[in-house]
N, C-alpha and C. Protein backbone atom coordinates (compact mmCIF):
# COMPACT_ATOMS: atom_id res chain seq x y z
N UNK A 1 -25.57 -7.91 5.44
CA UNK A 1 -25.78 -6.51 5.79
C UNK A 1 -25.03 -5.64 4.78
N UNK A 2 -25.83 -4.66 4.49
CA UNK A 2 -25.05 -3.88 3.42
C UNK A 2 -24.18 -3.06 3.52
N UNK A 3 -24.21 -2.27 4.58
CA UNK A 3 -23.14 -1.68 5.27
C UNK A 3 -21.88 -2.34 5.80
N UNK A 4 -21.47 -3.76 5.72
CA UNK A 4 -20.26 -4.42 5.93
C UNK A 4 -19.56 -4.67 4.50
N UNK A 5 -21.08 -4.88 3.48
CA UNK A 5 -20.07 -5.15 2.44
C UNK A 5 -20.02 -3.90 1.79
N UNK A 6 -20.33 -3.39 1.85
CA UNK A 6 -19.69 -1.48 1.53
C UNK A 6 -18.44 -1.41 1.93
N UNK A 7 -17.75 -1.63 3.64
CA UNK A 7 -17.10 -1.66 4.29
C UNK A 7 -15.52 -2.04 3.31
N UNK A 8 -16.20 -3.48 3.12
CA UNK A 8 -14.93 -4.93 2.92
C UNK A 8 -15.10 -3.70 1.57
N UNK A 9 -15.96 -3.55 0.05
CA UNK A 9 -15.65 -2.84 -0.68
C UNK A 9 -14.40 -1.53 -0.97
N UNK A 10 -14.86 -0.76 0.20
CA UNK A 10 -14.19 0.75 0.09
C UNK A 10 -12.77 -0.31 0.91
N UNK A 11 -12.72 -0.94 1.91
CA UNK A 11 -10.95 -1.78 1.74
C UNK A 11 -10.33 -2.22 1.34
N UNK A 12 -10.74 -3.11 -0.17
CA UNK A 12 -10.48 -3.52 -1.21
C UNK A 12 -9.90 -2.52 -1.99
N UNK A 13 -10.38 -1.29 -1.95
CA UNK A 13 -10.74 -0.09 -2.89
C UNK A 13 -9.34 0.79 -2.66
N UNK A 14 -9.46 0.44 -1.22
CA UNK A 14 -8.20 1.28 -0.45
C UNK A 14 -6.78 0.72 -0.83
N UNK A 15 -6.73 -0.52 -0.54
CA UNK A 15 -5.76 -1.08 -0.80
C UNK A 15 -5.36 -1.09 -2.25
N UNK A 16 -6.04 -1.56 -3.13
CA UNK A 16 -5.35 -1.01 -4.38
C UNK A 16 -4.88 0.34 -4.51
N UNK A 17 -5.36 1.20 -4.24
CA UNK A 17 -4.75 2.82 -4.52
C UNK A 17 -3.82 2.75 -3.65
N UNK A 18 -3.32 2.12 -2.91
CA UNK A 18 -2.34 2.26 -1.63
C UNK A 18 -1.15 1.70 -2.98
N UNK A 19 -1.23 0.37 -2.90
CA UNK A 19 -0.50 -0.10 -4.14
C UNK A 19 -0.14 0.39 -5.26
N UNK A 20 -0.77 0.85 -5.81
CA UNK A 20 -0.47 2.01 -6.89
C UNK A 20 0.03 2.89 -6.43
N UNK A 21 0.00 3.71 -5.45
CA UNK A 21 0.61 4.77 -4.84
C UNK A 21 2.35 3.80 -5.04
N UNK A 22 2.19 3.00 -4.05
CA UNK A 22 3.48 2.69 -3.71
C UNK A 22 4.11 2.60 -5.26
N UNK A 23 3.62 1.62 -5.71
CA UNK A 23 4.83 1.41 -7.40
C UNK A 23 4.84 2.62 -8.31
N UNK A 24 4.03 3.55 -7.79
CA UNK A 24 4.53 4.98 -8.71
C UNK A 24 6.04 5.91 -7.75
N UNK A 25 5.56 5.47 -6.27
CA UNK A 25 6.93 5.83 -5.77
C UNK A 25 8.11 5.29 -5.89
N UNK A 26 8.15 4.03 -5.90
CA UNK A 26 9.25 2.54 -5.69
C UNK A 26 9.82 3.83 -7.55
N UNK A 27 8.70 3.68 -8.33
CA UNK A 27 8.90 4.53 -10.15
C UNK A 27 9.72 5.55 -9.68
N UNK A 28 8.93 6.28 -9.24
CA UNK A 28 9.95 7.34 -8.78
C UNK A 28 11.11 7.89 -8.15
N UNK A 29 11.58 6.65 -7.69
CA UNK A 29 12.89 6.59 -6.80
C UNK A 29 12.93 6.57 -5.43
N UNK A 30 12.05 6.62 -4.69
CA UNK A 30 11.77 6.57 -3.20
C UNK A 30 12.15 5.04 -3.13
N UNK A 31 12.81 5.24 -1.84
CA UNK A 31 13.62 4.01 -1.13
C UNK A 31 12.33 3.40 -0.23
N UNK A 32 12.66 2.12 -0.06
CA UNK A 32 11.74 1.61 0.72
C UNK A 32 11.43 1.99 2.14
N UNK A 33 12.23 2.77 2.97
CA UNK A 33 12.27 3.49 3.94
C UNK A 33 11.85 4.47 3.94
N UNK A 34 11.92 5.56 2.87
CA UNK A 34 10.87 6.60 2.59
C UNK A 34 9.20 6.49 2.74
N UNK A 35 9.21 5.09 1.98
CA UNK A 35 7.62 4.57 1.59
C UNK A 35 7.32 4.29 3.09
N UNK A 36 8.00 3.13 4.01
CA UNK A 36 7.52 2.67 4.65
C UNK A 36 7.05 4.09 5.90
N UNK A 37 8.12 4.64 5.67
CA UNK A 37 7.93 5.98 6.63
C UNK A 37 6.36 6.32 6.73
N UNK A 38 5.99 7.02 5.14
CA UNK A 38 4.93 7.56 5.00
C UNK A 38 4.14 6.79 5.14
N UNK A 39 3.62 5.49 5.36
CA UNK A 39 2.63 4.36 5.59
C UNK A 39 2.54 4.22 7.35
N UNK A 40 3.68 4.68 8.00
CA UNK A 40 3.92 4.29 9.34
C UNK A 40 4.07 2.68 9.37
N UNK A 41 4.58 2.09 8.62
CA UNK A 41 5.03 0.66 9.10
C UNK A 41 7.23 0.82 9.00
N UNK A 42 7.46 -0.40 9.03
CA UNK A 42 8.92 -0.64 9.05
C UNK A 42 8.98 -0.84 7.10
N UNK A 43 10.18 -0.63 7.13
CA UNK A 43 10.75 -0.66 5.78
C UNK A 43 11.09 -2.10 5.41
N UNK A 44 11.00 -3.42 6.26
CA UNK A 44 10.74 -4.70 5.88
C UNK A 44 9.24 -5.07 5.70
N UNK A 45 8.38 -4.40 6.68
CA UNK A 45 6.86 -4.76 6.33
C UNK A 45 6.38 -4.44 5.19
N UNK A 46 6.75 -2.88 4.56
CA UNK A 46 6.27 -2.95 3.55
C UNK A 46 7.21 -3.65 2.40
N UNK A 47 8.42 -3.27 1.94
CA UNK A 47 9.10 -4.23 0.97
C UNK A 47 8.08 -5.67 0.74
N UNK A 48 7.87 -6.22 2.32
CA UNK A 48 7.55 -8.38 2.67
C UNK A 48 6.12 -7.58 1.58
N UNK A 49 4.89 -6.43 1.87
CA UNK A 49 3.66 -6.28 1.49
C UNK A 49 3.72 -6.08 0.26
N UNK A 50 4.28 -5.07 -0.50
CA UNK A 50 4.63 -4.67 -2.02
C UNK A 50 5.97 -4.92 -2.98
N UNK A 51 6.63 -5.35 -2.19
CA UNK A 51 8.01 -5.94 -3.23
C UNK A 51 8.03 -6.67 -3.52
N UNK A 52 7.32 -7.84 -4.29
CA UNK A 52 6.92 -9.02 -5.00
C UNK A 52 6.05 -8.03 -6.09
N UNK A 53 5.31 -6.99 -5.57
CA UNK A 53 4.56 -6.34 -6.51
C UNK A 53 5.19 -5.39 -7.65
N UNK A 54 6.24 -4.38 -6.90
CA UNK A 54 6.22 -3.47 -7.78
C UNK A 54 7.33 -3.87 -8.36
C-alpha cells in the first residue's frame, strides 16, 4: 500500500532531521537536559538515542 510506505518514508525523514537538529544543539552547547526537555523525553533517553551519535 502506498500510503504506509509514504508513512515509514516521511519517519525515516523525520528522524534524521530530529538528529541533525540534536548534534547542531549538543554544537551549540545545549546540555542534554535542555535537548531532552524540548523532545519531551528524559535526559538519559535521549543521551542512550543520540550520544553514540553526536
Amino acid at each position: 500500500m502506498g500510503e504506509l510506505r509514504a508513512i515509514t518514508a516521511e519517519r525515516a525523514a523525520l528522524e534524521r532531521r530530529e538528529e541533525v537538529a540534536v548534534r547542531r544543539a549538543r554544537a551549540q552547547g545545549y546540555s542534554w537536559a535542555a535537548i531532552s526537555s524540548m523532545l519531551g523525553i528524559s535526559r538519559q533517553a535521549a543521551h542512550k538515542k543520540f550520544g553514540r551519535r553526536t
